[in-house]
C-alpha atoms as a PDB file:
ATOM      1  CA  UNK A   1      -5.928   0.018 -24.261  1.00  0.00           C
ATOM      2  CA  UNK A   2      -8.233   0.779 -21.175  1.00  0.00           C
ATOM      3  CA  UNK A   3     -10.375  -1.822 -19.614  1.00  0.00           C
ATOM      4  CA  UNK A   4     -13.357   0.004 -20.859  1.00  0.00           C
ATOM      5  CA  UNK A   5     -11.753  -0.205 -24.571  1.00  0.00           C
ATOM      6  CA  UNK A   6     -10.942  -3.785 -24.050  1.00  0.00           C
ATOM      7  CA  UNK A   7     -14.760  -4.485 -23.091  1.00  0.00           C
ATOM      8  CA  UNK A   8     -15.867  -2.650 -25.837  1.00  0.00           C
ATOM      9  CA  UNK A   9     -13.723  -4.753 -28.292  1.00  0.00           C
ATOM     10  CA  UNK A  10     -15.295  -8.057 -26.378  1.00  0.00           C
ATOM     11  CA  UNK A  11     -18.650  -7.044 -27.071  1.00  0.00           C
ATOM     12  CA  UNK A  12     -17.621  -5.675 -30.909  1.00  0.00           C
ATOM     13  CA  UNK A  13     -16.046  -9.619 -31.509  1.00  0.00           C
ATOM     14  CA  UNK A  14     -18.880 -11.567 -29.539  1.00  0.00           C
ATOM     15  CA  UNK A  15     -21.299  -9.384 -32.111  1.00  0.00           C
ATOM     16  CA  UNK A  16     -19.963 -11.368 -35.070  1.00  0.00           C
ATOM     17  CA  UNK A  17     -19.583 -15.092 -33.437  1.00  0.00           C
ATOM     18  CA  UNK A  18     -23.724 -15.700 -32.335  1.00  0.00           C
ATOM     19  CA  UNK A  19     -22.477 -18.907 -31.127  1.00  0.00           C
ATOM     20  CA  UNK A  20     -20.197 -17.676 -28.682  1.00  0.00           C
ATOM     21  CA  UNK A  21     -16.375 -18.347 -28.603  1.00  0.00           C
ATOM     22  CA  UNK A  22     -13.776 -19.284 -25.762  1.00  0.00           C
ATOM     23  CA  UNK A  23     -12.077 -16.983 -23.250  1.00  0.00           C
ATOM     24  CA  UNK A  24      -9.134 -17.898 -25.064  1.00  0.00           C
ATOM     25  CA  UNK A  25      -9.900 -17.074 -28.428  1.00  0.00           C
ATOM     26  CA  UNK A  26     -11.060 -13.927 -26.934  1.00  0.00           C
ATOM     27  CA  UNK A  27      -7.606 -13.107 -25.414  1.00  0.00           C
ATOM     28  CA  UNK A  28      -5.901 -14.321 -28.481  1.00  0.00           C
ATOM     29  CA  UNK A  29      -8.393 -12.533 -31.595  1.00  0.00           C
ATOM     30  CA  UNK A  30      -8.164  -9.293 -29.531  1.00  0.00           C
ATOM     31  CA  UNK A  31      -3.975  -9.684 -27.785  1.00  0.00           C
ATOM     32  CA  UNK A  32      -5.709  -9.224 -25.061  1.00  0.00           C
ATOM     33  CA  UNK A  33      -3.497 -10.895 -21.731  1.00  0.00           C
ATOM     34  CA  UNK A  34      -5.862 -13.868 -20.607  1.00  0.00           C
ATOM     35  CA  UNK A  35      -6.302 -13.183 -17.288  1.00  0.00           C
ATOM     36  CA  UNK A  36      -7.501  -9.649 -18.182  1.00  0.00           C
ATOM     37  CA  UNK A  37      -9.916 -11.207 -20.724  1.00  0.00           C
ATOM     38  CA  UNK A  38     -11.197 -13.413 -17.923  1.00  0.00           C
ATOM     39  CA  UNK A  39     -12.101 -10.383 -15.324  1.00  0.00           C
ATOM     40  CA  UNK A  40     -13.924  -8.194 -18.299  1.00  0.00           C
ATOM     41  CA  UNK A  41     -15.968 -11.535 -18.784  1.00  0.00           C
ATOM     42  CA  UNK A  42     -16.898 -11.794 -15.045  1.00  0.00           C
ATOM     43  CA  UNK A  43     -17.680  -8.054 -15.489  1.00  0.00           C
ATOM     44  CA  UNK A  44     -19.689  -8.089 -18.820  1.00  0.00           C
ATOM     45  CA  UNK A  45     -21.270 -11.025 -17.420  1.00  0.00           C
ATOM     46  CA  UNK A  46     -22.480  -9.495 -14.205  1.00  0.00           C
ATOM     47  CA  UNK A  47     -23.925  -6.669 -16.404  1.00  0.00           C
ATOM     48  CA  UNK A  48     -26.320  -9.274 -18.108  1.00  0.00           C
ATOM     49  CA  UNK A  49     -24.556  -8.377 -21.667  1.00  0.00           C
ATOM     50  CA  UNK A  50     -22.744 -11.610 -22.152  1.00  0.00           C
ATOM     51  CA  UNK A  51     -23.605 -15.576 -21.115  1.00  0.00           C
ATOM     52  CA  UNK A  52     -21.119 -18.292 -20.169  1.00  0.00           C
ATOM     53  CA  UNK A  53     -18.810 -18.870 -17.608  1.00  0.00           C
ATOM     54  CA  UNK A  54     -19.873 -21.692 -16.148  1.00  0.00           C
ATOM     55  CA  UNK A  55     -17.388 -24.514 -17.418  1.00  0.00           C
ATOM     56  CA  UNK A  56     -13.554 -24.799 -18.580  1.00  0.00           C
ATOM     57  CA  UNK A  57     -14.728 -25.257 -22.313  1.00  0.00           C
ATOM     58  CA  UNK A  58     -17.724 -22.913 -22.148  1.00  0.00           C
ATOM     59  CA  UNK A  59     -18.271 -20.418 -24.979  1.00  0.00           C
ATOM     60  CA  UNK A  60     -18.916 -16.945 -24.367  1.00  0.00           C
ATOM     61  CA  UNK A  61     -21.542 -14.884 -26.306  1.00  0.00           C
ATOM     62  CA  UNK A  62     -23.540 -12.023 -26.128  1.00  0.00           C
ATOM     63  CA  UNK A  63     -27.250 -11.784 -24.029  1.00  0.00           C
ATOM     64  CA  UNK A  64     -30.093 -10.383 -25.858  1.00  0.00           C
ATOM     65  CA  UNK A  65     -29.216  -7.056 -23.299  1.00  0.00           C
ATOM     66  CA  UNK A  66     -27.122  -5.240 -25.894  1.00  0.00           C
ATOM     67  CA  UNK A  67     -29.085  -5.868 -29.016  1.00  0.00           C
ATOM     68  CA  UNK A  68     -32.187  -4.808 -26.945  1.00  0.00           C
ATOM     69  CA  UNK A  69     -30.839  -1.500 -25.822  1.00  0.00           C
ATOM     70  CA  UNK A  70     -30.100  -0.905 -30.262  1.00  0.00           C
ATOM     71  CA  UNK A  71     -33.767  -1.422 -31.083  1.00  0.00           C
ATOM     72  CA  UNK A  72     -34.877   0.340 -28.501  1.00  0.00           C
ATOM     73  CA  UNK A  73     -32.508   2.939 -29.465  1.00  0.00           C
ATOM     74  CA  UNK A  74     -33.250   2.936 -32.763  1.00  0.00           C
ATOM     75  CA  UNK A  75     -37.357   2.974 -32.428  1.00  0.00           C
ATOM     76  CA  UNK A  76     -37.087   6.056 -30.171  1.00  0.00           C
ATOM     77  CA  UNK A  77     -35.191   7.836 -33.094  1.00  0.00           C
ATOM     78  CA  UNK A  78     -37.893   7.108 -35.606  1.00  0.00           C
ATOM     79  CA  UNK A  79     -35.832   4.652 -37.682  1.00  0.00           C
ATOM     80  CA  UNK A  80     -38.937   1.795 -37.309  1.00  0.00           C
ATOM     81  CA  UNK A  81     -41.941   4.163 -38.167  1.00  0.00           C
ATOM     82  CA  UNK A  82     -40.201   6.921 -40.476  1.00  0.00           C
ATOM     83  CA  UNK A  83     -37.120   5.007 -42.133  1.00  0.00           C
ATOM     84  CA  UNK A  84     -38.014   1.489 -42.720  1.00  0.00           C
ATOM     85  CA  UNK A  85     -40.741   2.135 -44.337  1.00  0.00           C
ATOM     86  CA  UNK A  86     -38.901   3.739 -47.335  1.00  0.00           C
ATOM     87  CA  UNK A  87     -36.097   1.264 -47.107  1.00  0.00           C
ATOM     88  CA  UNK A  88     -38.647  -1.774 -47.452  1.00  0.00           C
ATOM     89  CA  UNK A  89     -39.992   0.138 -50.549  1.00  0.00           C
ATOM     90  CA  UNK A  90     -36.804   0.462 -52.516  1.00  0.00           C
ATOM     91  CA  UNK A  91     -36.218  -3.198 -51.239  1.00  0.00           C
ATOM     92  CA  UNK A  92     -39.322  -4.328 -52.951  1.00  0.00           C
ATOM     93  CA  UNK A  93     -38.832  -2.097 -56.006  1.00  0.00           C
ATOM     94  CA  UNK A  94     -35.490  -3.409 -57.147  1.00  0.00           C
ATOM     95  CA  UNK A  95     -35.276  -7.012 -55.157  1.00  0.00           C
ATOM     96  CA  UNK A  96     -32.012  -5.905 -53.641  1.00  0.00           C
ATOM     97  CA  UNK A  97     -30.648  -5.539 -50.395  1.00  0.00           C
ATOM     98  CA  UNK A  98     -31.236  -1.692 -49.370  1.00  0.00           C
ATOM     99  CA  UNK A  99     -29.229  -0.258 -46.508  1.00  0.00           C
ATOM    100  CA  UNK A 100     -29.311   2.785 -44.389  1.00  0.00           C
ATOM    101  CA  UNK A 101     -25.905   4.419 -42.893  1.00  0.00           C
ATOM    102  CA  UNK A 102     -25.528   7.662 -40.645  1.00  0.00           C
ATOM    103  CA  UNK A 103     -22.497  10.202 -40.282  1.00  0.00           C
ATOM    104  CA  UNK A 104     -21.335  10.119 -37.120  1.00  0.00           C
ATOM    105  CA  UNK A 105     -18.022  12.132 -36.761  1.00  0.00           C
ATOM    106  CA  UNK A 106     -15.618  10.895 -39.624  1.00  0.00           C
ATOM    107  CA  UNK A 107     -17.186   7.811 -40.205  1.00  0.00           C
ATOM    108  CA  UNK A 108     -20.182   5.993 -41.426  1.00  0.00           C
ATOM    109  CA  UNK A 109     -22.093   3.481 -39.378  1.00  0.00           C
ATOM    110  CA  UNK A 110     -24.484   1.010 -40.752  1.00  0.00           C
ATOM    111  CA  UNK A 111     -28.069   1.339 -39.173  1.00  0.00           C
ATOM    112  CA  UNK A 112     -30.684  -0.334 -41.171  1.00  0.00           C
ATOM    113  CA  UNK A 113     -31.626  -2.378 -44.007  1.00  0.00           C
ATOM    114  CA  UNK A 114     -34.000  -4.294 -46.155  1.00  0.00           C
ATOM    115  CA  UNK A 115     -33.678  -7.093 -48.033  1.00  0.00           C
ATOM    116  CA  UNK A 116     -35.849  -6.971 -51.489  1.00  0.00           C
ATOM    117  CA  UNK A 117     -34.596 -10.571 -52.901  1.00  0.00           C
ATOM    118  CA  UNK A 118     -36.598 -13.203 -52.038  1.00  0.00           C
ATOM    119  CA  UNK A 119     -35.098 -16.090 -54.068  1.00  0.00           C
ATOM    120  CA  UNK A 120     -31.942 -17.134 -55.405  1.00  0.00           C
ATOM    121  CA  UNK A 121     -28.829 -15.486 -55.291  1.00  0.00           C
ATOM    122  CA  UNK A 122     -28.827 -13.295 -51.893  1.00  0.00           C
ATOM    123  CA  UNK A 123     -26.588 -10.553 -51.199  1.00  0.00           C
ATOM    124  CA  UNK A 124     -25.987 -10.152 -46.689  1.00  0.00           C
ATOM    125  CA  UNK A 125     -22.562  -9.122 -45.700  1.00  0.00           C
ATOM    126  CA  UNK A 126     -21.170  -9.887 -42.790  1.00  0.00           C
ATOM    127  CA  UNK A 127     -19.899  -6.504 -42.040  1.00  0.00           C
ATOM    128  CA  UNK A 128     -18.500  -4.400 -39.571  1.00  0.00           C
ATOM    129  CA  UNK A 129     -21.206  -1.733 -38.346  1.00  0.00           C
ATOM    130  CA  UNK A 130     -18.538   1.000 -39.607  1.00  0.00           C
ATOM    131  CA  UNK A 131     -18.574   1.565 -43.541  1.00  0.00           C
ATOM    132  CA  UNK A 132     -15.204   1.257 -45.405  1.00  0.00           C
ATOM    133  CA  UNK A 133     -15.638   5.083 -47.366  1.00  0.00           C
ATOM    134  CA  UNK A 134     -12.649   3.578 -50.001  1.00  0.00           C
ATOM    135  CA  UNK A 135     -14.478   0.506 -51.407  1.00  0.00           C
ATOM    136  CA  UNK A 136     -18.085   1.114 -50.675  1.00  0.00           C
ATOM    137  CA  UNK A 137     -20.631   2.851 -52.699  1.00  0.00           C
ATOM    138  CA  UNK A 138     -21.639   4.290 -49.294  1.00  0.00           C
ATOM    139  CA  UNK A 139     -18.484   5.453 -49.022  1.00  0.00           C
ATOM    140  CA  UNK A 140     -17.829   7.011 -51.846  1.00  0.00           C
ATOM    141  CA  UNK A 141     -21.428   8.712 -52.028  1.00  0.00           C
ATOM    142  CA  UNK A 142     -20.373  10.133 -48.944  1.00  0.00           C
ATOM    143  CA  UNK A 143     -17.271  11.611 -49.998  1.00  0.00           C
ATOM    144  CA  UNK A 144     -18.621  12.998 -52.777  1.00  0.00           C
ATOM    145  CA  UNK A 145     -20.090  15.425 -50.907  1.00  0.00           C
ATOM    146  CA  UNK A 146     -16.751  16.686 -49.814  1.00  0.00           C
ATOM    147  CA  UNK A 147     -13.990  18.655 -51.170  1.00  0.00           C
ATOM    148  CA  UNK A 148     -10.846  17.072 -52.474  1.00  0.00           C
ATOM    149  CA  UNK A 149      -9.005  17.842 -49.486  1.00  0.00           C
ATOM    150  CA  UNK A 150     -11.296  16.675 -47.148  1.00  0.00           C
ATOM    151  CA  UNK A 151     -11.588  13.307 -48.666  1.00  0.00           C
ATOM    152  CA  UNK A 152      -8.282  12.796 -49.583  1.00  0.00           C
ATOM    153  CA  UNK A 153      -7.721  13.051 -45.752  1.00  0.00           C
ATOM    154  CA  UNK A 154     -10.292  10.709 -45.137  1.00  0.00           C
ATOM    155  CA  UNK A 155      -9.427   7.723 -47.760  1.00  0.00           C
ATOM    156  CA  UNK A 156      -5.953   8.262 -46.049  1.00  0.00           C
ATOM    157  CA  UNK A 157      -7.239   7.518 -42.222  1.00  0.00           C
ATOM    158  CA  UNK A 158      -9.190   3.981 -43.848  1.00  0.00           C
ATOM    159  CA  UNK A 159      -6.387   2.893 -46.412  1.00  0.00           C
ATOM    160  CA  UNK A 160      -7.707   2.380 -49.934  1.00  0.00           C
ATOM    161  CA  UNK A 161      -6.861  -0.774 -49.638  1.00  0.00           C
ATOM    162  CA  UNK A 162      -7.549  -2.752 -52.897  1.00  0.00           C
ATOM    163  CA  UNK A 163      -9.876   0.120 -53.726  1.00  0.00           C
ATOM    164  CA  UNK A 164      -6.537   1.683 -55.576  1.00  0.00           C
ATOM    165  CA  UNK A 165      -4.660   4.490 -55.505  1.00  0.00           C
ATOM    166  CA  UNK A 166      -6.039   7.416 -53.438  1.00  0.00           C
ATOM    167  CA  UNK A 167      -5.483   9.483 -56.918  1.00  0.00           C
ATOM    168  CA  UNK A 168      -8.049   6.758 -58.510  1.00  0.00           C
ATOM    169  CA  UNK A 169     -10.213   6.585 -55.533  1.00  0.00           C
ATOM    170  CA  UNK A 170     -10.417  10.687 -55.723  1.00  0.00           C
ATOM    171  CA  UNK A 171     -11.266  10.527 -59.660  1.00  0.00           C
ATOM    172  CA  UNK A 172     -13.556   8.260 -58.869  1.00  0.00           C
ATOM    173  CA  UNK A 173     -15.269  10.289 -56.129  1.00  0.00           C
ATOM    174  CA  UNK A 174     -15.691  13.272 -58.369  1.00  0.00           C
ATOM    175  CA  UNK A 175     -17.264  11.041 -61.221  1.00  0.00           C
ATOM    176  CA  UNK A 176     -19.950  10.395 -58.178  1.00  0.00           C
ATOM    177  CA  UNK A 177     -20.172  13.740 -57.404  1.00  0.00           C
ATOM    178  CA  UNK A 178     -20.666  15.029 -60.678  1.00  0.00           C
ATOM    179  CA  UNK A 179     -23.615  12.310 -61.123  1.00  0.00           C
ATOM    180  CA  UNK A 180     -24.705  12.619 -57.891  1.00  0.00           C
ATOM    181  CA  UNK A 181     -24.574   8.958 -56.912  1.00  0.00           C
ATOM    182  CA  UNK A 182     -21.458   6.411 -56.221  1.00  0.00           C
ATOM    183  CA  UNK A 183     -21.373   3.059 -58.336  1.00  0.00           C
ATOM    184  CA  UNK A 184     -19.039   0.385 -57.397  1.00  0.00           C
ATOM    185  CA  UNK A 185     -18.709  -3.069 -58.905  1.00  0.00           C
ATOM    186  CA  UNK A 186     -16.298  -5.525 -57.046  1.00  0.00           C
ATOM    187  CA  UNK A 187     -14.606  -3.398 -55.184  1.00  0.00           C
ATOM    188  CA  UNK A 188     -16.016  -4.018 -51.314  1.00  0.00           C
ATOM    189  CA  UNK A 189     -16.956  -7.964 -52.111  1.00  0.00           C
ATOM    190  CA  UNK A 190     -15.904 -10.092 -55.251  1.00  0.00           C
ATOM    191  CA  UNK A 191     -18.912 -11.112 -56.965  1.00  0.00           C
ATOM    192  CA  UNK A 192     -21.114  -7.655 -56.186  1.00  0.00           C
ATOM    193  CA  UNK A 193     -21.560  -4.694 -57.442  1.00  0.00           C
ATOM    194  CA  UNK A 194     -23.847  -1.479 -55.491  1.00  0.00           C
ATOM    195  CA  UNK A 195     -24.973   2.180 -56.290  1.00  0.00           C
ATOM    196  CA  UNK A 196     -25.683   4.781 -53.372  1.00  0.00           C
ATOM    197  CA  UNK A 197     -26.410   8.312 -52.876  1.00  0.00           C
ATOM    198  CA  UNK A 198     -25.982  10.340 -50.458  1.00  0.00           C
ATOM    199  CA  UNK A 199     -28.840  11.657 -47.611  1.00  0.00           C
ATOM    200  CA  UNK A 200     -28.800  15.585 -47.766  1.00  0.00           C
ATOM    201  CA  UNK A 201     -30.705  17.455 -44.725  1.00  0.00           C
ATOM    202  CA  UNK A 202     -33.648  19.293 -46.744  1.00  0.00           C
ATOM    203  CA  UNK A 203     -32.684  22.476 -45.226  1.00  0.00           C
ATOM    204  CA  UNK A 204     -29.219  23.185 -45.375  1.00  0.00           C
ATOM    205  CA  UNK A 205     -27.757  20.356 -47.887  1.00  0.00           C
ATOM    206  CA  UNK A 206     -25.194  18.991 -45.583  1.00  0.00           C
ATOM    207  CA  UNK A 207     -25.092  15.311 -46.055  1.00  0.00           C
ATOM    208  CA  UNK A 208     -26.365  13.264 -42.635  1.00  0.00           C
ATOM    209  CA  UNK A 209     -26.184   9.914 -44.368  1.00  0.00           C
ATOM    210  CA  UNK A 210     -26.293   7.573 -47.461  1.00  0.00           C
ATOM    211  CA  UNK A 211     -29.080   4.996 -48.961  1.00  0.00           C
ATOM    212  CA  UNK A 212     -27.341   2.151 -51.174  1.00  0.00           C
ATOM    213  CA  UNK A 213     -28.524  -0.776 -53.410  1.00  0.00           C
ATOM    214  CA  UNK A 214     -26.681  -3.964 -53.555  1.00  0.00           C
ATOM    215  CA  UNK A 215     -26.716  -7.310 -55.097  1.00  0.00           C
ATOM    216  CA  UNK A 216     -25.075  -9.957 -57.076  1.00  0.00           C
ATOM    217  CA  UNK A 217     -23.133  -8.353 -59.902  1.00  0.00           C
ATOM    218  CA  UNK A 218     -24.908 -11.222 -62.231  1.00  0.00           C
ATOM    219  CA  UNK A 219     -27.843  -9.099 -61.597  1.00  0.00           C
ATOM    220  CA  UNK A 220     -26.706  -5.753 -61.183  1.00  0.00           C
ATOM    221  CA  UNK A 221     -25.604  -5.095 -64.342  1.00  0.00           C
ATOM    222  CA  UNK A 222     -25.133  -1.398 -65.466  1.00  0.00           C
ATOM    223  CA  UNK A 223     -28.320  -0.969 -67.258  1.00  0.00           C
ATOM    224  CA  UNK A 224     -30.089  -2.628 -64.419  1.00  0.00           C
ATOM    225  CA  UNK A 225     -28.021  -0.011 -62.217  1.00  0.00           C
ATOM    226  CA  UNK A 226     -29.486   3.010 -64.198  1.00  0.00           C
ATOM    227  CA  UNK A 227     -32.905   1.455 -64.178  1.00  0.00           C
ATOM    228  CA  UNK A 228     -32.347   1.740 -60.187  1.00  0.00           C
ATOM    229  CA  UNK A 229     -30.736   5.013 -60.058  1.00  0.00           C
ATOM    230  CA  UNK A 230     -34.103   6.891 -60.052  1.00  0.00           C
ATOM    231  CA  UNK A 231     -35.403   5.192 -57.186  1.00  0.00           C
ATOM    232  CA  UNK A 232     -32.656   5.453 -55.862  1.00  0.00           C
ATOM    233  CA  UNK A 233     -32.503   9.783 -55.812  1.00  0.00           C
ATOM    234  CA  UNK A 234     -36.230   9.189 -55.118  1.00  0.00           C
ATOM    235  CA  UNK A 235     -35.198   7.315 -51.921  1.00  0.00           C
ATOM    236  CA  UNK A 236     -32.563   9.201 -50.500  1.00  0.00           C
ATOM    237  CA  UNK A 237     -34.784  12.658 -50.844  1.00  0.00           C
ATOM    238  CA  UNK A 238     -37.323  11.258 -48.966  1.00  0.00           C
ATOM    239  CA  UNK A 239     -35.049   9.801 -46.228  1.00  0.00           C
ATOM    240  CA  UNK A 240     -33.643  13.754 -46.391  1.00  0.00           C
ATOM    241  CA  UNK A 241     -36.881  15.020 -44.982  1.00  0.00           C
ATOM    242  CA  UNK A 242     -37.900  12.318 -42.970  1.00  0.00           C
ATOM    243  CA  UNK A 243     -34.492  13.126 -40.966  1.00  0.00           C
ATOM    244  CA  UNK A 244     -36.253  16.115 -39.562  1.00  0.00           C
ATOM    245  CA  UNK A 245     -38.271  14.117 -36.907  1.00  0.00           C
ATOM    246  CA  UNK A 246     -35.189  11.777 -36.179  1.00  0.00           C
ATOM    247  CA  UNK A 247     -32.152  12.450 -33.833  1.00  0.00           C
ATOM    248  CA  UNK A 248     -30.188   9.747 -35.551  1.00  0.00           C
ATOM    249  CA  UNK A 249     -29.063  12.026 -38.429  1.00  0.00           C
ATOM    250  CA  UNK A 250     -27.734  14.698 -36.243  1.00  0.00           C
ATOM    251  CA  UNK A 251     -25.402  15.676 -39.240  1.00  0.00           C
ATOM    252  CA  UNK A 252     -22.978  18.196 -39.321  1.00  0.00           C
END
């Protein structure tokens, strides 16, 4: 792995651990040799994107730098004034959490959201900002937009994991496509259950992203599900021609 990897992967870990962690826990989550951990600290830190380095037991984590440059990213591409708008509305309509992901190559990467429940039971993963296509209702809404072939390759890259077989997972995807949204219950996270669609570009079709709904299973039952589904479509048309104006869904 190159240096520039290797900082990469620092900044990835320090991402998910907001109250820092050791230069040794760094070297050992990452197998990363500890005196090579050490200079990409000195390195990251002279950049301004991480804090710490000044004791034996200090804890390393990241500066507001990096999360800075991603909202200012992600206001330039319209994602504050012409996305999260519709996201909050879906939010509010079904008290779940909503979230936004892109297509970006062959993958999916998380890029917004909106939390609709505002008591009890709440649903916020702790995720990685790629999607797992196998498990996810992201995932799958994605794939359903694909031919057998081309998905098949896919699940095979991510490992279905304990979303099944890839025969299952495929069966699965072509239920979604057939409906035209992905419903998974338990399969990503025990104890939750989420519906998505996919994010077609109003002028050609191609899919440039997916819009899912998430919760407790408790409450997302599948008659609540199919209340939701509606919105849903509603949703993820609306996000299609609001991608227009935005560079973020670049698409295929």
């Amino acid at each position: 792995m190159s240096s520039r990897n290797r900082a990469i992967s620092i900044l990835e870990l320090l991402s998910h651990h907001v109250w820092g962690l050791s230069a040794h826990d760094i070297a050992d989550r990452l197998d990363i040799p500890f005196a090579s951990t050490q200079r990409l600290l000195s390195d990251l830190i002279e950049s301004g994107y991480v804090h710490g380095g000044t004791g034996k037991a200090d804890l390393f984590r990241l500066r507001a730098k990096l999360p800075a440059l991603g909202l200012a990213y992600l206001g330039a591409t319209g994602v504050t004034d012409l996305v999260q708008p519709i996201l909050d509305d879906l939010a509010k309509r079904t008290g779940e959490l909503v979230r936004l992901a892109v297509i970006e190559a062959d993958s999916l990467t998380w890029v917004a959201k909106s939390q609709g429940a505002r008591s009890g039971l709440l649903y916020n993963p702790d995720t990685d900002a790629e999607v797992h296509l196998p498990a996810t209702a992201n995932g799958r809404a994605w794939l359903s937009c694909l031919g057998d072939r081309q998905a098949r390759t896919l699940i095979e890259k991510s490992g279905p994991g304990a979303a099944g077989t890839i025969d299952a997972l495929l069966h699965d995807v072509a239920v979604a496509r057939a409906r035209g949204y992905a419903v998974v219950s338990e399969s990503y996270e025990a104890g939750t259950s989420a519906v998505a669609a996919p994010i077609r570009r109003g002028a050609t079709g191609h899919p440039i992203g997916t819009v899912s709904i998430a919760g407790p299973t408790v409450r997302m039952t599948p008659d609540r599900i199919q209340e939701f589904v509606p919105w849903l479509l509603a949703s993820a048309t609306e996000l299609g021609a609001a991608a227009s104006s935005s560079p973020l869904f670049k698409g295929p």
